[in-house]
PDB file of N, CA and C in Angstrom:
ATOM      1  N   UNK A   1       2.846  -7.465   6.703  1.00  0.00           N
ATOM      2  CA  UNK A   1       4.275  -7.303   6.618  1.00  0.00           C
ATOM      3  C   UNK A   1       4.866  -8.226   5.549  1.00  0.00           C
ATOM      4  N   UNK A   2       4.657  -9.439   5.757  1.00  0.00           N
ATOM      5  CA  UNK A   2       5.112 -10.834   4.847  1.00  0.00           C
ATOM      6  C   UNK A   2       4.477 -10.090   3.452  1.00  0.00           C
ATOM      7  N   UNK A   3       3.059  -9.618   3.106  1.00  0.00           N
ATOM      8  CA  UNK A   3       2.783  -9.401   1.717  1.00  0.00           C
ATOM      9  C   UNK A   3       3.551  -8.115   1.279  1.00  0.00           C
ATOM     10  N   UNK A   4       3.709  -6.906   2.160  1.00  0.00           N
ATOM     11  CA  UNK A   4       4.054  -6.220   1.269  1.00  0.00           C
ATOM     12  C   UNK A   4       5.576  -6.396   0.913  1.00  0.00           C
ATOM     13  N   UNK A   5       6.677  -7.256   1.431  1.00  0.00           N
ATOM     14  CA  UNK A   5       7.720  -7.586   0.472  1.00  0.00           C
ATOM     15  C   UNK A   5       7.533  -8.170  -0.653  1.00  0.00           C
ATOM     16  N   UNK A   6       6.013  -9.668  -0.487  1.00  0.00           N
ATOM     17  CA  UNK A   6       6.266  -9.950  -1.645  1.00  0.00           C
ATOM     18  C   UNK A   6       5.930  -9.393  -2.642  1.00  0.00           C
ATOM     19  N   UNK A   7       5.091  -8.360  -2.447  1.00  0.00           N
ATOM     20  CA  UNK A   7       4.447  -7.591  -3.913  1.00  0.00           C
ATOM     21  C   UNK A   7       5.415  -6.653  -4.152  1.00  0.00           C
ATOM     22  N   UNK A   8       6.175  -6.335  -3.586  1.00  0.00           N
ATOM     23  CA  UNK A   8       7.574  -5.680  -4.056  1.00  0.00           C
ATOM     24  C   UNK A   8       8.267  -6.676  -4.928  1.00  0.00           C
ATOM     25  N   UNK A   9       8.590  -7.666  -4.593  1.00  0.00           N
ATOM     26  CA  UNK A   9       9.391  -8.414  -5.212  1.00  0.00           C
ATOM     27  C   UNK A   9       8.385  -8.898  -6.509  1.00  0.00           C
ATOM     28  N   UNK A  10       7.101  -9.415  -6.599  1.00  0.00           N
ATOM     29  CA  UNK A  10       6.349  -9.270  -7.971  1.00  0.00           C
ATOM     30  C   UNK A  10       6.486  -7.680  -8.839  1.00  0.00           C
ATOM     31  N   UNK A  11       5.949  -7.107  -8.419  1.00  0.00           N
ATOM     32  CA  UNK A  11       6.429  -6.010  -8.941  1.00  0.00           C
ATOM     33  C   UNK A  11       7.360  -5.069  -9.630  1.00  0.00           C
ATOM     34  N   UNK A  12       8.383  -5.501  -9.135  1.00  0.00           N
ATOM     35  CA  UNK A  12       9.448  -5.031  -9.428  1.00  0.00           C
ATOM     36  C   UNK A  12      11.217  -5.826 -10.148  1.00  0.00           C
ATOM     37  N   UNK A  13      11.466  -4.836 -10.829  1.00  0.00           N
ATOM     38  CA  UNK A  13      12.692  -5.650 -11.396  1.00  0.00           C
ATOM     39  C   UNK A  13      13.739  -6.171 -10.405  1.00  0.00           C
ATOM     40  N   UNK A  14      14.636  -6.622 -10.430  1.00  0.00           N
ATOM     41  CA  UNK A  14      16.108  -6.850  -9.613  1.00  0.00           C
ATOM     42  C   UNK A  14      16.790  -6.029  -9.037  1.00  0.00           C
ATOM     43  N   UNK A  15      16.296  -6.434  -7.273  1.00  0.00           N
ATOM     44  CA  UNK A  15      15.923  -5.641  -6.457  1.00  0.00           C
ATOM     45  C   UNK A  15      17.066  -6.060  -5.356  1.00  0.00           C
ATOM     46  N   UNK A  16      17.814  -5.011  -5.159  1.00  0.00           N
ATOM     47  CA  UNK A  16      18.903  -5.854  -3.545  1.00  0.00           C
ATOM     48  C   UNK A  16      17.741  -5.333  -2.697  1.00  0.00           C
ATOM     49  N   UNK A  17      18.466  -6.205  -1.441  1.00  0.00           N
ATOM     50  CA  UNK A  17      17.228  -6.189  -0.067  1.00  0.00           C
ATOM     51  C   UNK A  17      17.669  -4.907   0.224  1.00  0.00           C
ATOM     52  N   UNK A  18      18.482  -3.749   0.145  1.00  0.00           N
ATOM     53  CA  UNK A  18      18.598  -2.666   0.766  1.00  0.00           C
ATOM     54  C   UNK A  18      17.931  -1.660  -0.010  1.00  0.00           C
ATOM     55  N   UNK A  19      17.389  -1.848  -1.381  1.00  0.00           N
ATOM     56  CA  UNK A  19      16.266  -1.097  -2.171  1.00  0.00           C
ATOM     57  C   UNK A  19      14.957  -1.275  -1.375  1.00  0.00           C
ATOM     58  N   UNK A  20      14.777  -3.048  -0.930  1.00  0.00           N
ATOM     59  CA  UNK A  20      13.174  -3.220  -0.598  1.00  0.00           C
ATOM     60  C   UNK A  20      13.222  -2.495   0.327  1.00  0.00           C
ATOM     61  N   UNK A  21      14.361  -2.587   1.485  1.00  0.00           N
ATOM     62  CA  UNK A  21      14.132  -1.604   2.811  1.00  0.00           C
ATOM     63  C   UNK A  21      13.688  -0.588   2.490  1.00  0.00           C
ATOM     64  N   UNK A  22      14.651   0.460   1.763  1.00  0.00           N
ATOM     65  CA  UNK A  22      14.720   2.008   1.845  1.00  0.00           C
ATOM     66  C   UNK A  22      12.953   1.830   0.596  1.00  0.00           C
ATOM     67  N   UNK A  23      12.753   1.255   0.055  1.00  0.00           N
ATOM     68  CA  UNK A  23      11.142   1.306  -0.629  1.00  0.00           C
ATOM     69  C   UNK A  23       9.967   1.376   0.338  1.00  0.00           C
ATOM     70  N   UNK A  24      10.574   0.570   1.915  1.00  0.00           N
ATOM     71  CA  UNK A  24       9.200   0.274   2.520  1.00  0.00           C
ATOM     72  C   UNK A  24       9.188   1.049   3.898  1.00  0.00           C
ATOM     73  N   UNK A  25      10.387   1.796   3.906  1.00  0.00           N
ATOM     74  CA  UNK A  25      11.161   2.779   5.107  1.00  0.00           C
ATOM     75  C   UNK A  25      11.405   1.705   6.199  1.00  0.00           C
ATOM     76  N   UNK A  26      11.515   0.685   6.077  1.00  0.00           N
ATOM     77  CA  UNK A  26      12.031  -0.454   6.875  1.00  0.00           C
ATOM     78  C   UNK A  26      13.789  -0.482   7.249  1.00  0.00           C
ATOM     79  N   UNK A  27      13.987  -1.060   8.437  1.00  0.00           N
ATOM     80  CA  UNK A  27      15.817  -1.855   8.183  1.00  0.00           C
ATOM     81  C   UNK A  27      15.946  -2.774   7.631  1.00  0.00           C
ATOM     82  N   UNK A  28      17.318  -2.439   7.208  1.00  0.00           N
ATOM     83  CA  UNK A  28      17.645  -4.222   6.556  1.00  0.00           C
ATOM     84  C   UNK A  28      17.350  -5.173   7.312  1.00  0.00           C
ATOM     85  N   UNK A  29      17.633  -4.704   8.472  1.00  0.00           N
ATOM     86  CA  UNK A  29      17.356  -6.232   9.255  1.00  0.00           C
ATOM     87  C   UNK A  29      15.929  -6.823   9.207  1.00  0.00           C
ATOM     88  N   UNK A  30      15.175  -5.999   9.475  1.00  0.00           N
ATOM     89  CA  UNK A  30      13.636  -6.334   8.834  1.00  0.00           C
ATOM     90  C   UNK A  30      13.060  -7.061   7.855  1.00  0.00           C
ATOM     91  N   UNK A  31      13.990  -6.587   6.876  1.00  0.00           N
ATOM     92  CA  UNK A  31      13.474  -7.175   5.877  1.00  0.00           C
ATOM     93  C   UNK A  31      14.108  -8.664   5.150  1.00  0.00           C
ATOM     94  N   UNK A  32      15.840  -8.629   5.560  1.00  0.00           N
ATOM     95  CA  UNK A  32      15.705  -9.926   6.187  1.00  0.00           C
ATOM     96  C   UNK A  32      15.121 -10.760   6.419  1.00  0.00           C
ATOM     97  N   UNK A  33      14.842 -10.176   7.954  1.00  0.00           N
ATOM     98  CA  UNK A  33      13.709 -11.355   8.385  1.00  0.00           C
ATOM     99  C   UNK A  33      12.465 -11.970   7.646  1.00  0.00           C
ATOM    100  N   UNK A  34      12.072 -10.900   7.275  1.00  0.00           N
ATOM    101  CA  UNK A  34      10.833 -11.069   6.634  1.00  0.00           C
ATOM    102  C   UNK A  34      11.190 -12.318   5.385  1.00  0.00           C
ATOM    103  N   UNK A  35      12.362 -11.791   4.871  1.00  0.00           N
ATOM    104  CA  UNK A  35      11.948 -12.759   3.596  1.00  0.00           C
ATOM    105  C   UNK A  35      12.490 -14.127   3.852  1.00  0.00           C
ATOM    106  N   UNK A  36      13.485 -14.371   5.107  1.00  0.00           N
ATOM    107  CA  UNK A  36      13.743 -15.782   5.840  1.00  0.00           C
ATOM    108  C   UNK A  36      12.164 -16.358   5.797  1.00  0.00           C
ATOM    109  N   UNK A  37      11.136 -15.562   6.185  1.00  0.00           N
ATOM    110  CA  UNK A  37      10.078 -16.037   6.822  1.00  0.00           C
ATOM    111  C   UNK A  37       9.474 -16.467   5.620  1.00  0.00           C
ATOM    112  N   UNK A  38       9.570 -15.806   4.300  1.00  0.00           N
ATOM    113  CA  UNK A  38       8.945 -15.866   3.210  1.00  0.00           C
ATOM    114  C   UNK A  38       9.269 -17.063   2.929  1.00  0.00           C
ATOM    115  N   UNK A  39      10.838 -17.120   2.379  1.00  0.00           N
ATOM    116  CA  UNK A  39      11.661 -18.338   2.313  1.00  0.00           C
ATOM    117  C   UNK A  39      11.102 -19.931   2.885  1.00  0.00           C
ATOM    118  N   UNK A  40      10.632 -19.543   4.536  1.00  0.00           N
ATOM    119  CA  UNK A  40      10.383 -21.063   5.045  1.00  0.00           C
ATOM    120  C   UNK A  40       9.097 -21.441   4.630  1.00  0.00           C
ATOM    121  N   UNK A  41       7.922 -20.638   4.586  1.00  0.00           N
ATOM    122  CA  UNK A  41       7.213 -20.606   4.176  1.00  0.00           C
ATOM    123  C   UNK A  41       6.566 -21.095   2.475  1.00  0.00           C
ATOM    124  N   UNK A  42       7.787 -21.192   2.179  1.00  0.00           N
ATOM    125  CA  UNK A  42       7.695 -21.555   0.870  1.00  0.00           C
ATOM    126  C   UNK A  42       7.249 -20.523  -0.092  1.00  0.00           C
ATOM    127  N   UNK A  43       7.093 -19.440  -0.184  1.00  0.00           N
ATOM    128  CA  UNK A  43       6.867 -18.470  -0.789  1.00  0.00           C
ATOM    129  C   UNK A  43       7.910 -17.550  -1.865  1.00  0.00           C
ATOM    130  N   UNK A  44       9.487 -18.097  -1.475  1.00  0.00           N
ATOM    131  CA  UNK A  44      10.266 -17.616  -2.234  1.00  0.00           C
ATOM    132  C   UNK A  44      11.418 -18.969  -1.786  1.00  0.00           C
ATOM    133  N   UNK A  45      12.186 -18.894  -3.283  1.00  0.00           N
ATOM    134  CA  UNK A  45      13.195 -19.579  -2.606  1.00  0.00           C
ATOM    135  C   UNK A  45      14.587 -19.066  -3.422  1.00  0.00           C
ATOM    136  N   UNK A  46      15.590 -19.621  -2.752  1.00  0.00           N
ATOM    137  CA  UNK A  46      17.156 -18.891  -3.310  1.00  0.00           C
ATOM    138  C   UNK A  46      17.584 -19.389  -4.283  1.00  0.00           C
ATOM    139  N   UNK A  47      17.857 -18.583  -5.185  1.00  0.00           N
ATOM    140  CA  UNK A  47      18.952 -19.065  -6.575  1.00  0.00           C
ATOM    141  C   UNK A  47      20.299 -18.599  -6.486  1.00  0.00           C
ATOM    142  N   UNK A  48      20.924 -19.343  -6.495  1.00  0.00           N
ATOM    143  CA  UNK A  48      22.842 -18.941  -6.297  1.00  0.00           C
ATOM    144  C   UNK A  48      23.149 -18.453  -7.946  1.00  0.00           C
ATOM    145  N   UNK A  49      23.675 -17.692  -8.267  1.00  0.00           N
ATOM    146  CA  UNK A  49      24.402 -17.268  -8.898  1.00  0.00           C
ATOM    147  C   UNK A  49      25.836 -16.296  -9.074  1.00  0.00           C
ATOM    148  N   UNK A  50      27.050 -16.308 -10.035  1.00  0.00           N
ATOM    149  CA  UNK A  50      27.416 -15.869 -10.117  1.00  0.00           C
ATOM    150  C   UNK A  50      27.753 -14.584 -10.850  1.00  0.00           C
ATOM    151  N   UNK A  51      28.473 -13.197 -10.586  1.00  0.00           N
ATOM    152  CA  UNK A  51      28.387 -12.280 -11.235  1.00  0.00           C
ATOM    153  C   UNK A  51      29.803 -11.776 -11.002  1.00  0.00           C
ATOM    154  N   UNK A  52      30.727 -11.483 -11.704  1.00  0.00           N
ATOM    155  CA  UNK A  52      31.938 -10.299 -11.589  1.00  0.00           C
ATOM    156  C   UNK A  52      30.993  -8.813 -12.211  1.00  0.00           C
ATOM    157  N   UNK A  53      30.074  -8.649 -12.522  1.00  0.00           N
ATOM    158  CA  UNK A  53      29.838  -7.143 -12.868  1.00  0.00           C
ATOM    159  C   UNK A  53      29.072  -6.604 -11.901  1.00  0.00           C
ATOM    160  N   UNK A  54      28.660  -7.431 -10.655  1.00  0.00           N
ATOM    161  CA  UNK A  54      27.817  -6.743  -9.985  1.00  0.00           C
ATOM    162  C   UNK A  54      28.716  -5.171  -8.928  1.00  0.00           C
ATOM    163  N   UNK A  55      28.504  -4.646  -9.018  1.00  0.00           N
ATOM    164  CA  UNK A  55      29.002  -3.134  -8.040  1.00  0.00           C
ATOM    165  C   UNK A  55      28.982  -3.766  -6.339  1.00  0.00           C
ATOM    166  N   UNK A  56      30.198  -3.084  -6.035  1.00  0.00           N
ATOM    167  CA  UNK A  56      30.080  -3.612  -4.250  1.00  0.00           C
ATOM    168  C   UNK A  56      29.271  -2.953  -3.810  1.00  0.00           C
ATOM    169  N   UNK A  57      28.717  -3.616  -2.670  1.00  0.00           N
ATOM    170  CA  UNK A  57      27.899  -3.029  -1.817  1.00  0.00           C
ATOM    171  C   UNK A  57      26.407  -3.521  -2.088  1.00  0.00           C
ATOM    172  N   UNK A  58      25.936  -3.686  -3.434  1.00  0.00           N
ATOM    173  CA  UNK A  58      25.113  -4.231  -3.500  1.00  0.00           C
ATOM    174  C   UNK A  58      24.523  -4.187  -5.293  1.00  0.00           C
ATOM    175  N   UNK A  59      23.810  -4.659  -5.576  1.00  0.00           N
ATOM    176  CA  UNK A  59      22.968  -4.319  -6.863  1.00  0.00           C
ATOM    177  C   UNK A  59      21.958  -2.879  -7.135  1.00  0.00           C
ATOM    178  N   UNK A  60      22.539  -2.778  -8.651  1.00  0.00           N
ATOM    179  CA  UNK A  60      21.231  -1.764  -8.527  1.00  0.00           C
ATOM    180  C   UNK A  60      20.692  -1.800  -9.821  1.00  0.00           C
ATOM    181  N   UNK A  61      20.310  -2.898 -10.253  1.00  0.00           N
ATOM    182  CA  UNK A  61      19.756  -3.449 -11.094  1.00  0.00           C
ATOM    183  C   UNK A  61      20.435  -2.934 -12.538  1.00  0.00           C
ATOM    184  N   UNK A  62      21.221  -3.617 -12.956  1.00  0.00           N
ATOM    185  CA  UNK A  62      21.940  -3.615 -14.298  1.00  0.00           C
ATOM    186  C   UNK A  62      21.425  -3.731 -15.048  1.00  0.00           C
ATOM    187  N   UNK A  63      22.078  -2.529 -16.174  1.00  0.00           N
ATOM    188  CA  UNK A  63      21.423  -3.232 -17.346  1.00  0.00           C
ATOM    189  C   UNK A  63      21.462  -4.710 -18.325  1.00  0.00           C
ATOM    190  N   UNK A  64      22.269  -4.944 -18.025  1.00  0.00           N
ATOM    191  CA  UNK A  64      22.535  -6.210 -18.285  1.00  0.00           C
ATOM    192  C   UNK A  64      21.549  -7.761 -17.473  1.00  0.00           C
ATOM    193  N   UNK A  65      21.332  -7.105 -16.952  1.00  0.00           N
ATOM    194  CA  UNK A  65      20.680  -7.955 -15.425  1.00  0.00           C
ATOM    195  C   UNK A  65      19.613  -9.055 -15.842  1.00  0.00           C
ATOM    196  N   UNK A  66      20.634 -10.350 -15.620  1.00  0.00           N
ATOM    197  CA  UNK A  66      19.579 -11.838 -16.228  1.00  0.00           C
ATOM    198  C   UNK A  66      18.842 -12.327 -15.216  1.00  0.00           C
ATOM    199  N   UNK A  67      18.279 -11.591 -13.983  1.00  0.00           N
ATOM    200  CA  UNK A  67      18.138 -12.277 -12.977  1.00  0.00           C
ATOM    201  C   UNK A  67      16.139 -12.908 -13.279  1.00  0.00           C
ATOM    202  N   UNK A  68      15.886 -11.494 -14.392  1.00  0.00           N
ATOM    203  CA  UNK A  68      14.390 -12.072 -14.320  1.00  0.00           C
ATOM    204  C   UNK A  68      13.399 -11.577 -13.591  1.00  0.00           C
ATOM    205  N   UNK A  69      12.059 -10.916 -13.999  1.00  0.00           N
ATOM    206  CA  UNK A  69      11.393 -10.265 -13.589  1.00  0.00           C
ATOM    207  C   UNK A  69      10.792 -10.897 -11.954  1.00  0.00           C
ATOM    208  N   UNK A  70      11.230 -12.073 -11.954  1.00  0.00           N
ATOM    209  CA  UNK A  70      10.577 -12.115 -10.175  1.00  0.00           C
ATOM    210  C   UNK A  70      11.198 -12.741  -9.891  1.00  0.00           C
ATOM    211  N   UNK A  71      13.110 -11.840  -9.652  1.00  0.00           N
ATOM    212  CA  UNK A  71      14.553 -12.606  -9.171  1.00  0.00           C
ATOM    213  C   UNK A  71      14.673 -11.372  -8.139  1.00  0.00           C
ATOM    214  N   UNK A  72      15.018 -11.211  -7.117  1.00  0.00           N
ATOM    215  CA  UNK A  72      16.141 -10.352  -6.524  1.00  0.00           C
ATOM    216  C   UNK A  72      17.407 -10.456  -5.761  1.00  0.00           C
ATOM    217  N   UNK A  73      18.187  -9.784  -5.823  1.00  0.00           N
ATOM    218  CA  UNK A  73      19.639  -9.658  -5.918  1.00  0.00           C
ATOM    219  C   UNK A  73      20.126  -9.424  -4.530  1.00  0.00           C
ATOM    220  N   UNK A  74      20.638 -10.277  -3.747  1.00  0.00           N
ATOM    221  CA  UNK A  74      20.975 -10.365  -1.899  1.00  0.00           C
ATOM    222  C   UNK A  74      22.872 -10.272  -2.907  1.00  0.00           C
ATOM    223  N   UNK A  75      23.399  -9.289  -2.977  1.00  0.00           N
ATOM    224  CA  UNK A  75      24.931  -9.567  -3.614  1.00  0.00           C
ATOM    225  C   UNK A  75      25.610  -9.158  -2.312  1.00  0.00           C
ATOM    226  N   UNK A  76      27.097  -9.474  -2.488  1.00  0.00           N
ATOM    227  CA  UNK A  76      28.261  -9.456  -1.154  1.00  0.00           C
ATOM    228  C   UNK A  76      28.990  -8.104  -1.742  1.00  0.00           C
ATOM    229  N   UNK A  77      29.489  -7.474  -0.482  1.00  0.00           N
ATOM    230  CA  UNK A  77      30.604  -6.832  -0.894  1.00  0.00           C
ATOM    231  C   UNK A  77      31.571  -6.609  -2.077  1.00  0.00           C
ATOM    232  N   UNK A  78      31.942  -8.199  -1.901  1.00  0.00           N
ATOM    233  CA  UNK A  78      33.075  -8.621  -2.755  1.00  0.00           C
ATOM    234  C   UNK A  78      32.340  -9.436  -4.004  1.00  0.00           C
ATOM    235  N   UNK A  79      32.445  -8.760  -5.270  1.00  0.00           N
ATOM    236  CA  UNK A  79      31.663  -9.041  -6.258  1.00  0.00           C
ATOM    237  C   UNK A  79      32.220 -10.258  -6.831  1.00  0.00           C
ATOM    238  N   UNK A  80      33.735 -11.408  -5.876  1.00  0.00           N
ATOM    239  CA  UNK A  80      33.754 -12.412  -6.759  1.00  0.00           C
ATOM    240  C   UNK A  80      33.072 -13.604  -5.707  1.00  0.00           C
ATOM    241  N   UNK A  81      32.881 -12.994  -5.132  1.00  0.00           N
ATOM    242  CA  UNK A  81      32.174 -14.431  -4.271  1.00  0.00           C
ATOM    243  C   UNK A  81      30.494 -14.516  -4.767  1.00  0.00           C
ATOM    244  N   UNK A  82      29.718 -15.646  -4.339  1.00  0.00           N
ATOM    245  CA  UNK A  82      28.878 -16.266  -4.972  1.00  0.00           C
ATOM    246  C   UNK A  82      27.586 -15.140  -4.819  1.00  0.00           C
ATOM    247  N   UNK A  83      27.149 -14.633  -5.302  1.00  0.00           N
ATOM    248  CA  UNK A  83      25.916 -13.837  -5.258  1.00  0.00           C
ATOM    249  C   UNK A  83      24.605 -15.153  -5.043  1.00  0.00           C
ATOM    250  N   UNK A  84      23.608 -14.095  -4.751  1.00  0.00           N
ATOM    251  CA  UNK A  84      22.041 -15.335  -4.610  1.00  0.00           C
ATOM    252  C   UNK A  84      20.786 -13.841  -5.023  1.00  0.00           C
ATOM    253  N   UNK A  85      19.875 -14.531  -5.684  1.00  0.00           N
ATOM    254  CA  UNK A  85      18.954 -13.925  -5.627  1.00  0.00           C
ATOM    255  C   UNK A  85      17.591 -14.664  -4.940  1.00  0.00           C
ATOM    256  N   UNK A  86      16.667 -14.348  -4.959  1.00  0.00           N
ATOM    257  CA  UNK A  86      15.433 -14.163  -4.618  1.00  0.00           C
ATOM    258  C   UNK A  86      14.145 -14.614  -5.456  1.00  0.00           C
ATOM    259  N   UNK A  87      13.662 -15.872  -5.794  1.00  0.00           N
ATOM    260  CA  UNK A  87      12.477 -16.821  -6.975  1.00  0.00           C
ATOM    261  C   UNK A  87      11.298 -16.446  -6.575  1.00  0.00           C
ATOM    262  N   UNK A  88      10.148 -15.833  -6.620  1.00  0.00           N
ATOM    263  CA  UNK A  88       8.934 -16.178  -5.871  1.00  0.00           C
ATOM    264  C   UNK A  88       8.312 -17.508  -6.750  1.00  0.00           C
ATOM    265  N   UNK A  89       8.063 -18.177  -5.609  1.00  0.00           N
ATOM    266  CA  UNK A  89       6.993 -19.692  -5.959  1.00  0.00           C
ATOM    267  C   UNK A  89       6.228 -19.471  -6.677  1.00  0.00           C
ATOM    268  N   UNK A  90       5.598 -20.569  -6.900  1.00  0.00           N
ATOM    269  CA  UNK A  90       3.709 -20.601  -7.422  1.00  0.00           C
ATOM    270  C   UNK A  90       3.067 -20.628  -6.408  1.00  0.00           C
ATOM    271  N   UNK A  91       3.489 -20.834  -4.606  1.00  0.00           N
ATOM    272  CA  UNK A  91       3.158 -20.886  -4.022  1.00  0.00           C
ATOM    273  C   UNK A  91       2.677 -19.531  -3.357  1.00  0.00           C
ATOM    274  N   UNK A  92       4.067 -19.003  -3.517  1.00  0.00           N
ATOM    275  CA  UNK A  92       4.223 -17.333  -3.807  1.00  0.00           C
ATOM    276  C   UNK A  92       3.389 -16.385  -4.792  1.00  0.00           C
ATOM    277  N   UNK A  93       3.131 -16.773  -5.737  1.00  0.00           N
ATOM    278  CA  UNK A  93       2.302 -16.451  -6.801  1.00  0.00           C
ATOM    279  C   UNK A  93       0.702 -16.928  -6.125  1.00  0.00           C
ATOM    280  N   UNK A  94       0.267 -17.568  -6.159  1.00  0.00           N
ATOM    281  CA  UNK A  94      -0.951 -17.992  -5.642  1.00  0.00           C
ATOM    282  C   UNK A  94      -1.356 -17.100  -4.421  1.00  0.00           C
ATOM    283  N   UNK A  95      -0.700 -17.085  -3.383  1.00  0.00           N
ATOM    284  CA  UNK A  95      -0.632 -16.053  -2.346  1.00  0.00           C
ATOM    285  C   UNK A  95      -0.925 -14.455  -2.714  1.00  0.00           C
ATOM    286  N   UNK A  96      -0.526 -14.162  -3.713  1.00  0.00           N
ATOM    287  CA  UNK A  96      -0.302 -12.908  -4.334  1.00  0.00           C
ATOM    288  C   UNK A  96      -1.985 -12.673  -5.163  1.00  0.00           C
ATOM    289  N   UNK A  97      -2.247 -13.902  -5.669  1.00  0.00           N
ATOM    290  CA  UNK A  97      -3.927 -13.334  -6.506  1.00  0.00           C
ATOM    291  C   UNK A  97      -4.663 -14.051  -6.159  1.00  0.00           C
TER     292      UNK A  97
END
């Protein structure tokens, strides 16, 4: 469960958690969890950033999008409050090969 988010998240560009769901036929809430778990684990950790161009509701990977091939995009509703994405470690990386 824990690997196949993270090889989603290696894999793939800038990703909101409601892409990884509907990618893995999971709930959000699932996957959530999962990446809390990733998170404590040390396997990923959070980058705060800000965005006014992100779309409500969530990301869907812009073209513009600086987040970085192994960033993903947890965005709010309200596109002026603080967005966060998603880092995988080396710890994370190591895990992965």
């Amino acid at each position: 469960m824990l690997s196949e988010v993270l090889k989603i998240m290696d894999l793939e560009q800038s990703l909101a958690v409601t892409e990884i769901a509907k990618k893995l036929g999971w709930t959000l809430q699932r996957v959530e969890n999962t990446i809390e778990q990733l998170e404590s684990m040390g396997y990923i950790r959070k980058r705060e950033i800000v965005s006014s161009s992100c779309k409500a509701g969530g990301c869907s990977g812009c073209p513009g999008c600086s987040f970085g091939k192994e960033s993903f995009c947890q965005s709010s509703p309200n596109p002026t409050k603080i967005l966060y994405s998603w880092v995988i470690t080396d710890r994370g990386k190591n895990a992965l090969h």
